[in-house]
PDB file of N, CA and C in Angstrom:
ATOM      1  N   UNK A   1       2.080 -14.543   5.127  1.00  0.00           N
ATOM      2  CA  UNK A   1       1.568 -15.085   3.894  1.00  0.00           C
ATOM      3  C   UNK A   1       2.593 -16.088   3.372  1.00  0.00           C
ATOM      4  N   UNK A   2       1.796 -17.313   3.010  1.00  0.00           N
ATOM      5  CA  UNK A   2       3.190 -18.288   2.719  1.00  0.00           C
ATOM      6  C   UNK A   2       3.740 -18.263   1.020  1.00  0.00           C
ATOM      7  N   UNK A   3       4.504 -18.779   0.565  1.00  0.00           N
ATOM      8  CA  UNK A   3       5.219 -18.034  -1.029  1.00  0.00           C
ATOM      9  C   UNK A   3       4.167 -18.556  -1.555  1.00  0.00           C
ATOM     10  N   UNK A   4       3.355 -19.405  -1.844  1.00  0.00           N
ATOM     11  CA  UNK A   4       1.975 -20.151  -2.258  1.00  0.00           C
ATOM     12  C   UNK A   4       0.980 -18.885  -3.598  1.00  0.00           C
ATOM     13  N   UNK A   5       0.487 -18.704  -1.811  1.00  0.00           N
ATOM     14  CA  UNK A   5       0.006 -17.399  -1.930  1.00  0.00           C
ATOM     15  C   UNK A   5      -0.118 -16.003  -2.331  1.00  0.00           C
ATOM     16  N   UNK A   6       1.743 -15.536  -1.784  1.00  0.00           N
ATOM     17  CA  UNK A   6       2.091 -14.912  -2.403  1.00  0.00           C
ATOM     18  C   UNK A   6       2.287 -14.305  -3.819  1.00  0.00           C
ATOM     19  N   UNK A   7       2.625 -15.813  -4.436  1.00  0.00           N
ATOM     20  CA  UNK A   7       2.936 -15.773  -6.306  1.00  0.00           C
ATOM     21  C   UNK A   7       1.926 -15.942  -6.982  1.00  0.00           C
ATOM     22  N   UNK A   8       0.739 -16.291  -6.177  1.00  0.00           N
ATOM     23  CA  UNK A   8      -0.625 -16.581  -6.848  1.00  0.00           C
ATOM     24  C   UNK A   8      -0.636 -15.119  -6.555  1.00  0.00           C
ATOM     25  N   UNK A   9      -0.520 -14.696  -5.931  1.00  0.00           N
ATOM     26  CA  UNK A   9      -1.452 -12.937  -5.292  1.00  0.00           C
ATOM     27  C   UNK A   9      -1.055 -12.027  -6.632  1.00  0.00           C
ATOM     28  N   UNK A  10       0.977 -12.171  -6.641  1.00  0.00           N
ATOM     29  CA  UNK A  10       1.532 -11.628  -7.645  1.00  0.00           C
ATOM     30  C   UNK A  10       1.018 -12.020  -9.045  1.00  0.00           C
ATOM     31  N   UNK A  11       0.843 -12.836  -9.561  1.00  0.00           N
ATOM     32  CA  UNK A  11       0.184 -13.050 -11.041  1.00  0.00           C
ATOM     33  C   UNK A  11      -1.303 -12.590 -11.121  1.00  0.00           C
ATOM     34  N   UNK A  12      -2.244 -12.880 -10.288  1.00  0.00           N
ATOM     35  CA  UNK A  12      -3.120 -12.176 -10.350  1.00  0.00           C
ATOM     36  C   UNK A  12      -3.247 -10.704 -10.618  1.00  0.00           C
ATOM     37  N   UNK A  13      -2.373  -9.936 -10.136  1.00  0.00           N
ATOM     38  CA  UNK A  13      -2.448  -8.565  -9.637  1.00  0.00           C
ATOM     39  C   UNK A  13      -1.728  -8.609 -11.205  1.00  0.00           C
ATOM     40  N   UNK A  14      -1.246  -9.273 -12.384  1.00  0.00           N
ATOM     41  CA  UNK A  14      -0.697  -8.723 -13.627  1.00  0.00           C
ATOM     42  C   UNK A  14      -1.400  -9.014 -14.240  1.00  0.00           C
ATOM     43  N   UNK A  15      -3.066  -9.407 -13.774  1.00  0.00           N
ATOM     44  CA  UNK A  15      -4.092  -9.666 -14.743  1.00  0.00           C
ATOM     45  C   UNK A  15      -5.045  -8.868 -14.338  1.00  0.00           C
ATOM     46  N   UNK A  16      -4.946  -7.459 -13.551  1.00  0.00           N
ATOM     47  CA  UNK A  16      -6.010  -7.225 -13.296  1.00  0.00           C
ATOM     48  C   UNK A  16      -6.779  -6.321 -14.378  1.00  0.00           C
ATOM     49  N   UNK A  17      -7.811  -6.378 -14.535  1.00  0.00           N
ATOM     50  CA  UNK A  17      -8.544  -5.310 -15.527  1.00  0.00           C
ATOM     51  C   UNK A  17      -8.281  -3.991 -15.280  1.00  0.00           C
ATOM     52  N   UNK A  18      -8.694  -3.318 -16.418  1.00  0.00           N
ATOM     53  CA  UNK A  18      -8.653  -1.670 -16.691  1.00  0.00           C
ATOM     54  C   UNK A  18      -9.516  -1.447 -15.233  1.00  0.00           C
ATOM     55  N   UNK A  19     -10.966  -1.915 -15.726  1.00  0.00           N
ATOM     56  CA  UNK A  19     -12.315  -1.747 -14.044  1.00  0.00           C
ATOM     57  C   UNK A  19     -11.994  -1.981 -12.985  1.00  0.00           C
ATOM     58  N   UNK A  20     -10.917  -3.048 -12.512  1.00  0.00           N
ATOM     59  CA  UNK A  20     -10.830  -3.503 -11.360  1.00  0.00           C
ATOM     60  C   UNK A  20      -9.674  -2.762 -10.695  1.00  0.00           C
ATOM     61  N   UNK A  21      -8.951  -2.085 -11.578  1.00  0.00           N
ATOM     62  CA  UNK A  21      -8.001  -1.361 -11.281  1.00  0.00           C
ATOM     63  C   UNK A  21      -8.861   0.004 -11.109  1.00  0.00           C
ATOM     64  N   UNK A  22      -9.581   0.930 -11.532  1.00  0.00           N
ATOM     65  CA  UNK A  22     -10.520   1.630 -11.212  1.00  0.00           C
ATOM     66  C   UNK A  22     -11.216   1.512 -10.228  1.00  0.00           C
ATOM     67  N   UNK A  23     -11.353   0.385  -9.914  1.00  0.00           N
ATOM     68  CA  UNK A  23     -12.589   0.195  -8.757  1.00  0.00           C
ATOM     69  C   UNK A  23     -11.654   0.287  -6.903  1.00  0.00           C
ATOM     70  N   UNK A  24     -10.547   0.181  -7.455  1.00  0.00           N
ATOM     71  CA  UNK A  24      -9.275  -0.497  -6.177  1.00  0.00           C
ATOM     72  C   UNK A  24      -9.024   1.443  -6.148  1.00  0.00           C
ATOM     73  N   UNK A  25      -9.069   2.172  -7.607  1.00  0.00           N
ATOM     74  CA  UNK A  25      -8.249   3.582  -7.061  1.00  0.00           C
ATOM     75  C   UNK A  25      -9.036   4.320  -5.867  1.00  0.00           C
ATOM     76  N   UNK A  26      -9.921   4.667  -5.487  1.00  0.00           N
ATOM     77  CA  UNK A  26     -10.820   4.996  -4.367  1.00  0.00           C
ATOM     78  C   UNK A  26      -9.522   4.800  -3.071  1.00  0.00           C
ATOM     79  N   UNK A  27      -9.501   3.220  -2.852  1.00  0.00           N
ATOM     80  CA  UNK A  27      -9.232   2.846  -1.924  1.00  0.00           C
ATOM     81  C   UNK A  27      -7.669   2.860  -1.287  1.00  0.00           C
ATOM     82  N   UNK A  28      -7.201   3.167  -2.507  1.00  0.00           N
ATOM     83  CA  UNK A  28      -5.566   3.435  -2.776  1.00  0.00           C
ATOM     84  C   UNK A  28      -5.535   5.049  -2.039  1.00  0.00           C
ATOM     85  N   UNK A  29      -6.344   5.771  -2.895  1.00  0.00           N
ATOM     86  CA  UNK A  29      -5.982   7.207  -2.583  1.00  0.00           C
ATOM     87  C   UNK A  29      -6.216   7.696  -1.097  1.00  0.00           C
ATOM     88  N   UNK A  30      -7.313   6.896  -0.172  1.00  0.00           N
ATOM     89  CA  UNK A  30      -7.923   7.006   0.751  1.00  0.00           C
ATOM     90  C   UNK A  30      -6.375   6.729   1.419  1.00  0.00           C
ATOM     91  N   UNK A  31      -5.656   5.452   1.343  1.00  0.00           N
ATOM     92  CA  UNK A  31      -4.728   4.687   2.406  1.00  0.00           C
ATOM     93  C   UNK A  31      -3.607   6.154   1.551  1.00  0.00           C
ATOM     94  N   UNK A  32      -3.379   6.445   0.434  1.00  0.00           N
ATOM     95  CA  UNK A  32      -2.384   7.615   0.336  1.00  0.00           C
ATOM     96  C   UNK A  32      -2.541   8.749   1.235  1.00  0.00           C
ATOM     97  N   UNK A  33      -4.078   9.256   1.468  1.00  0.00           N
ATOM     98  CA  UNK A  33      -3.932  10.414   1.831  1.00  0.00           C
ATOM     99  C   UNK A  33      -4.083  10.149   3.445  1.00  0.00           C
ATOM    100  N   UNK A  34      -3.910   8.951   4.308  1.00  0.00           N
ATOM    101  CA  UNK A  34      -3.707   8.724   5.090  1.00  0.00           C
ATOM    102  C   UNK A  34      -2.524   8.625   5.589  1.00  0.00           C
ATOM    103  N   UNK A  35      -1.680   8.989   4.864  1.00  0.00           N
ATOM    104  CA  UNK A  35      -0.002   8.786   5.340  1.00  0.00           C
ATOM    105  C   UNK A  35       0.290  10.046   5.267  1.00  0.00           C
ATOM    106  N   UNK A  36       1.289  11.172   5.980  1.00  0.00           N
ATOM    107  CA  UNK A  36       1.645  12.320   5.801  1.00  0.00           C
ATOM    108  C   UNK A  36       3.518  11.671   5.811  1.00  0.00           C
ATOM    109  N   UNK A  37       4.358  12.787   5.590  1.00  0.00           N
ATOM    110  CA  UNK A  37       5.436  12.727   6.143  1.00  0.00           C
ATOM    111  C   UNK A  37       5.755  12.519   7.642  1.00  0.00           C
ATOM    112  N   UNK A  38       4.859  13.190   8.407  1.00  0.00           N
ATOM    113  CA  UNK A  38       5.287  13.223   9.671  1.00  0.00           C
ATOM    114  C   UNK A  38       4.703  11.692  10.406  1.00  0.00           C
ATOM    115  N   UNK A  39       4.073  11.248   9.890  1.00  0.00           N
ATOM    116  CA  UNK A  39       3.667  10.177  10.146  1.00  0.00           C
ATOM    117  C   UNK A  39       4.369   9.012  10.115  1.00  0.00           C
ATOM    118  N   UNK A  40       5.045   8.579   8.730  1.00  0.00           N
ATOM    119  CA  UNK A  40       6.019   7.927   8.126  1.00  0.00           C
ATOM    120  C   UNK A  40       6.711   8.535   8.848  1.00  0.00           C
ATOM    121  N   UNK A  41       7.565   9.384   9.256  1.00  0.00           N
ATOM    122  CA  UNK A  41       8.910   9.047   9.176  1.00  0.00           C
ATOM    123  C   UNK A  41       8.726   9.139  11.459  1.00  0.00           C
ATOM    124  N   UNK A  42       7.797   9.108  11.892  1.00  0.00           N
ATOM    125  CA  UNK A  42       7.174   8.919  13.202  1.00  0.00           C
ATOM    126  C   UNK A  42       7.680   7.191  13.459  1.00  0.00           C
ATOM    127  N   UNK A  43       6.972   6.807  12.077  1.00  0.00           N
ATOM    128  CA  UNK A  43       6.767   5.276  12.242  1.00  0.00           C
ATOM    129  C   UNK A  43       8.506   4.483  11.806  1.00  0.00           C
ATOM    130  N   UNK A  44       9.109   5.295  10.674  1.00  0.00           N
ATOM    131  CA  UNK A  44       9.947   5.308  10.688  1.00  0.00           C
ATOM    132  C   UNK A  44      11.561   5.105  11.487  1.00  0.00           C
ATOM    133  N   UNK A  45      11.302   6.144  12.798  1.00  0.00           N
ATOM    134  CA  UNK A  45      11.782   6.257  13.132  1.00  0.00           C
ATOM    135  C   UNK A  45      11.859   5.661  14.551  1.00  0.00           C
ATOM    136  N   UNK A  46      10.617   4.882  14.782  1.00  0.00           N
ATOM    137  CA  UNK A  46       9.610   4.603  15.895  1.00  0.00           C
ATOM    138  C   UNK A  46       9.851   5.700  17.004  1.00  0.00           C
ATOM    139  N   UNK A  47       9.897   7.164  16.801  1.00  0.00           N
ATOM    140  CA  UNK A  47       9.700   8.005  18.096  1.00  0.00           C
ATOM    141  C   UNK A  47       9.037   8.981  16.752  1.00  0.00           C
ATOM    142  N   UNK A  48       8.944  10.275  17.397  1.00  0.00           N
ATOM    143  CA  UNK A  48       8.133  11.024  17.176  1.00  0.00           C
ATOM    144  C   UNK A  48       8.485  12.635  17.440  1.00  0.00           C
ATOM    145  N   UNK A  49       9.674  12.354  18.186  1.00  0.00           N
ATOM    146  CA  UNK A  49      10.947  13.673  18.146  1.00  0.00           C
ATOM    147  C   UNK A  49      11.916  13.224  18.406  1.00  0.00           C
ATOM    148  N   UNK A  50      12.993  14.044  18.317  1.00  0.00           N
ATOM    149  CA  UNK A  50      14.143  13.786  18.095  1.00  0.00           C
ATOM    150  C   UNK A  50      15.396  13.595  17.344  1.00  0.00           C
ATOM    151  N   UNK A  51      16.538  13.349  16.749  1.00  0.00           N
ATOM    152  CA  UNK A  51      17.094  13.780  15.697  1.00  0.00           C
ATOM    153  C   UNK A  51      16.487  12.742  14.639  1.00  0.00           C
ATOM    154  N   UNK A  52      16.483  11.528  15.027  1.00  0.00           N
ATOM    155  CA  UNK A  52      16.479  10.210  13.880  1.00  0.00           C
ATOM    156  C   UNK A  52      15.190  10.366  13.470  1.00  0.00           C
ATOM    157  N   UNK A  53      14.110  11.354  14.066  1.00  0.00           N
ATOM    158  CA  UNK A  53      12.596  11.590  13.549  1.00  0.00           C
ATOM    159  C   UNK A  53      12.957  12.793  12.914  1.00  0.00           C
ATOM    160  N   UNK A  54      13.746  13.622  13.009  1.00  0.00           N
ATOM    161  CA  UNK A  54      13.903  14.792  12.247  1.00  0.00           C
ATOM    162  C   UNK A  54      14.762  14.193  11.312  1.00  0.00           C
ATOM    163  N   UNK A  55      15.326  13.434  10.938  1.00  0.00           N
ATOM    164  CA  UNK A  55      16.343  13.629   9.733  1.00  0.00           C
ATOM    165  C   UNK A  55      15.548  12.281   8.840  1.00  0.00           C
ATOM    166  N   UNK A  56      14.836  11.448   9.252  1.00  0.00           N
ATOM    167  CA  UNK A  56      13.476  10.715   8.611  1.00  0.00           C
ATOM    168  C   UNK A  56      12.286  11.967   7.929  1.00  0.00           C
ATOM    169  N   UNK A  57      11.972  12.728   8.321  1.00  0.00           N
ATOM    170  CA  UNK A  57      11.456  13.337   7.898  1.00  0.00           C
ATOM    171  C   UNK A  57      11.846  15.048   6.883  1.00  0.00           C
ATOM    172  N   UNK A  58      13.057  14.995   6.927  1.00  0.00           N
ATOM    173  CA  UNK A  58      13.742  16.027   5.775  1.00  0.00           C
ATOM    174  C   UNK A  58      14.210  15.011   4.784  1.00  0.00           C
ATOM    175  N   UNK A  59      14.266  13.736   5.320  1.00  0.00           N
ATOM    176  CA  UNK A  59      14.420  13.094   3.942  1.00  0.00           C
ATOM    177  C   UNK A  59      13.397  12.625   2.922  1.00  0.00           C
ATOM    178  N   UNK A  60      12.419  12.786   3.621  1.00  0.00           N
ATOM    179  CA  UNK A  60      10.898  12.362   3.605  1.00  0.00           C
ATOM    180  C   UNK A  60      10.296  13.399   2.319  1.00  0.00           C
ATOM    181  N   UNK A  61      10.482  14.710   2.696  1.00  0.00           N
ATOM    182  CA  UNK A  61       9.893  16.120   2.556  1.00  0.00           C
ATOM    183  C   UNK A  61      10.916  16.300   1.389  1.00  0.00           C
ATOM    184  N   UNK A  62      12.461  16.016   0.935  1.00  0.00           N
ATOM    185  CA  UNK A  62      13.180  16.264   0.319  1.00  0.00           C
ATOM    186  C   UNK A  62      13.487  15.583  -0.721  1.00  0.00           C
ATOM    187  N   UNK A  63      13.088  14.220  -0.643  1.00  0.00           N
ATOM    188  CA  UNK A  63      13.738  13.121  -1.598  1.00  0.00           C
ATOM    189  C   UNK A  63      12.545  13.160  -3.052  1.00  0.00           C
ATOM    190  N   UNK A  64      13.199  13.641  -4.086  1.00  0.00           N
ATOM    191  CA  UNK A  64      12.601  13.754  -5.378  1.00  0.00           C
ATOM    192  C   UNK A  64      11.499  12.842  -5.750  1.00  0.00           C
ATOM    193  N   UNK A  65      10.341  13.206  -6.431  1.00  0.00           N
ATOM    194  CA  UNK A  65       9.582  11.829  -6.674  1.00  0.00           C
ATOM    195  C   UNK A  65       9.000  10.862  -5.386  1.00  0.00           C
ATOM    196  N   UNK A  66       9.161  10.797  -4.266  1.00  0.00           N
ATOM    197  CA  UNK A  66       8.610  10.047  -3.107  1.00  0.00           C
ATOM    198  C   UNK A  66       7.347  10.428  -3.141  1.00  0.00           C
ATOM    199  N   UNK A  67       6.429  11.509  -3.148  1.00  0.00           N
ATOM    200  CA  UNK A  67       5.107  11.318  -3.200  1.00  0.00           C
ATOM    201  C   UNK A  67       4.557  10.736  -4.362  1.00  0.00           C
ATOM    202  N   UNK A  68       5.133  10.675  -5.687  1.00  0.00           N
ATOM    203  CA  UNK A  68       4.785  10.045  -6.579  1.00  0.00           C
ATOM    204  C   UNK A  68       4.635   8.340  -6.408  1.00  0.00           C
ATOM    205  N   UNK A  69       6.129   7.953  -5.836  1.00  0.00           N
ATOM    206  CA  UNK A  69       6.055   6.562  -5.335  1.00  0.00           C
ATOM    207  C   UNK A  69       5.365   6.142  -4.323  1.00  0.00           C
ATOM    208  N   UNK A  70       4.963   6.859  -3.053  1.00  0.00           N
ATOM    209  CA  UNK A  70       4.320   6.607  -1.838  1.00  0.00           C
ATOM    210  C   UNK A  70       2.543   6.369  -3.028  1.00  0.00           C
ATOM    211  N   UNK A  71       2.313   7.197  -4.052  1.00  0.00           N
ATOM    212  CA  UNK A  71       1.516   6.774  -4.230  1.00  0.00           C
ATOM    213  C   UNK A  71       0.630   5.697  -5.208  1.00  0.00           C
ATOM    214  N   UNK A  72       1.930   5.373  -5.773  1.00  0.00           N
ATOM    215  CA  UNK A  72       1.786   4.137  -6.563  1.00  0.00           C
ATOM    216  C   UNK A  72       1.814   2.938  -5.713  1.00  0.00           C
ATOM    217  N   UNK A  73       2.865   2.801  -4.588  1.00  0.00           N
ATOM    218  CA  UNK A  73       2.650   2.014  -3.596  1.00  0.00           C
ATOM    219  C   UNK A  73       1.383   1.860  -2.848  1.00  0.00           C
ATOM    220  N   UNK A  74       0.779   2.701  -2.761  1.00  0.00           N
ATOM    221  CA  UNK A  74      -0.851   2.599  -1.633  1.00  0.00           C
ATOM    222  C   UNK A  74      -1.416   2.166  -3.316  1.00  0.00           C
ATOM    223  N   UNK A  75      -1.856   2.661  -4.438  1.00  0.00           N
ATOM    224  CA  UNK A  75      -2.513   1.754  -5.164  1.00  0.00           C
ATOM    225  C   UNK A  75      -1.996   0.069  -5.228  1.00  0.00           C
ATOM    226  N   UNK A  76      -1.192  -0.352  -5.591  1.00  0.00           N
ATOM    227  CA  UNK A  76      -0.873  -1.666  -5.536  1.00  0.00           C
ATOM    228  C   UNK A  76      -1.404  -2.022  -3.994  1.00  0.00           C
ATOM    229  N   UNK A  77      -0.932  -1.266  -3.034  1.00  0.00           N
ATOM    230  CA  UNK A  77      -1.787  -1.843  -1.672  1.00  0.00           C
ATOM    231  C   UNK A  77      -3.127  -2.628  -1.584  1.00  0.00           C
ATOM    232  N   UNK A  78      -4.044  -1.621  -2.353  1.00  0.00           N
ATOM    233  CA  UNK A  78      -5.362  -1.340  -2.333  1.00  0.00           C
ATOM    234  C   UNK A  78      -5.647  -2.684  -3.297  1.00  0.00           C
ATOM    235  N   UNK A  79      -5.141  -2.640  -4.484  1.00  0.00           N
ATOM    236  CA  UNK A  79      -5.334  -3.822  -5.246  1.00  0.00           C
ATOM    237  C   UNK A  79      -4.917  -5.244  -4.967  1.00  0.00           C
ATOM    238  N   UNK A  80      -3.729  -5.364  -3.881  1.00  0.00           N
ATOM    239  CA  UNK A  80      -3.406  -6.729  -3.459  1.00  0.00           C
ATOM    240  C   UNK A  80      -4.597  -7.075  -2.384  1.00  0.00           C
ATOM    241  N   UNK A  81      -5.000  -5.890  -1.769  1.00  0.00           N
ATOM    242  CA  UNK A  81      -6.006  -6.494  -0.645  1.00  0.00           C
ATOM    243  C   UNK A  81      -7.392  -7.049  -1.576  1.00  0.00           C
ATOM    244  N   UNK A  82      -7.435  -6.360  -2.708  1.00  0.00           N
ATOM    245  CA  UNK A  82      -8.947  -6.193  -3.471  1.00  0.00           C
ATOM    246  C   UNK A  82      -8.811  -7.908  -3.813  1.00  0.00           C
ATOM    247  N   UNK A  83      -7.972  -8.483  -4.654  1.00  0.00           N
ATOM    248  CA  UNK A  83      -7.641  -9.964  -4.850  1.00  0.00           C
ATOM    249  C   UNK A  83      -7.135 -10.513  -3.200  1.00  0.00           C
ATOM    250  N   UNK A  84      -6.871 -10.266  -2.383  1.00  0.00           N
ATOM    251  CA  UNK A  84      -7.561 -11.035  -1.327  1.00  0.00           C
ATOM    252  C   UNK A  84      -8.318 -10.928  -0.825  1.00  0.00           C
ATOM    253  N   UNK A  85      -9.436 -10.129  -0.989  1.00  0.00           N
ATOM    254  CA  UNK A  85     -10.669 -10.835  -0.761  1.00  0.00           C
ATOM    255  C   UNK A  85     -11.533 -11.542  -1.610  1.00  0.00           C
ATOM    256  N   UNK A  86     -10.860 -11.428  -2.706  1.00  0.00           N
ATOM    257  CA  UNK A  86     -11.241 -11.895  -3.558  1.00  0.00           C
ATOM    258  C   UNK A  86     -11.199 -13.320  -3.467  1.00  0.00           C
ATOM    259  N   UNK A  87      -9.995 -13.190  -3.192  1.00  0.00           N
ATOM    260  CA  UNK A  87      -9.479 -14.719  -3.179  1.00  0.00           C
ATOM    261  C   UNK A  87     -10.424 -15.534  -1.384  1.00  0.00           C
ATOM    262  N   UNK A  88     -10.591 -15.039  -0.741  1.00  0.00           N
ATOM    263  CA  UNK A  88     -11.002 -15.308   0.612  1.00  0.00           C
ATOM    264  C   UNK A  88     -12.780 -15.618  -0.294  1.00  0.00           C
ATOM    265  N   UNK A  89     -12.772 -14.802  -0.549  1.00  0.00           N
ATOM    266  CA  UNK A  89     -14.430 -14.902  -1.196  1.00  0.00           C
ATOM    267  C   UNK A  89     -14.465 -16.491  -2.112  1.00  0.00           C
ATOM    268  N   UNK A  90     -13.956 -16.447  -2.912  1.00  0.00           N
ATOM    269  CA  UNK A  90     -13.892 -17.979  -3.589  1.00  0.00           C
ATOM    270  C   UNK A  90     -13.469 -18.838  -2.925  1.00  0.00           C
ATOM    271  N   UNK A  91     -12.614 -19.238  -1.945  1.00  0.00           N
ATOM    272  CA  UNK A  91     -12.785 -19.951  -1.106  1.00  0.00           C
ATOM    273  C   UNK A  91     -13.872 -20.466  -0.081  1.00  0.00           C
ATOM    274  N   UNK A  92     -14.591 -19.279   0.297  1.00  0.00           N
ATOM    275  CA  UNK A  92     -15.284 -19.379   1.573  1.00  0.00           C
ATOM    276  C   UNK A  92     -16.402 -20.478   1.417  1.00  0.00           C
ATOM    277  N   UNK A  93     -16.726 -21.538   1.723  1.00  0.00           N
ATOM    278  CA  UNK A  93     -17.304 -22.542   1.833  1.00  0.00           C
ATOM    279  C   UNK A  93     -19.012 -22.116   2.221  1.00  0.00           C
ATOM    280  N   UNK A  94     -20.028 -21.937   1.309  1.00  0.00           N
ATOM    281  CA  UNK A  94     -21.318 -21.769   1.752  1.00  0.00           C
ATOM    282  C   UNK A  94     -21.744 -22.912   3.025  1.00  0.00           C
ATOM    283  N   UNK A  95     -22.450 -21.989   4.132  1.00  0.00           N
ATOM    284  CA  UNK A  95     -22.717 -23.230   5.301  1.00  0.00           C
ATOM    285  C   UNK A  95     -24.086 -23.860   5.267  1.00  0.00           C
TER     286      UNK A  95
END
């Protein structure tokens, strides 16, 4: 994504409505409850055993507040994609 885009994406997303922010939570919680620990810290670690996947994942399971943030992060996810399509949609040229 070029910075263009980007800072347009970012100001948008500080205008979004009460509704549109409602309408994006669905899609947030879906991509939250699609992530586990063992998953993250899989991807994390890019293996899937071993020490650097085990100590990714006690930090994962241990670190205060991380499911709170993992899930404020998948909402903002959900809402940057919602304004790009948004944005793809106003662009798209009727043929």
């Amino acid at each position: 994504m070029d910075i263009q885009t980007e800072n347009e994406i970012l100001r948008a997303l500080k205008k979004l409505t009460v509704e549109e922010e409602e309408f994006c939570q669905p899609g947030g919680e879906y991509l939250y409850e699609s992530l586990s620990n063992a998953y993250l810290a899989q991807k994390l670690a890019d293996a899937d055993k071993g020490d650097e996947y085990d100590a990714w994942l006690l930090a994962l399971e241990t670190t205060d507040g991380f499911d709170e943030v993992l899930y404020d992060v998948t909402q903002k996810v959900e809402q940057i994609l919602y304004l790009m399509r948004c944005r793809d949609a106003y662009y798209e040229v009727p043929a």
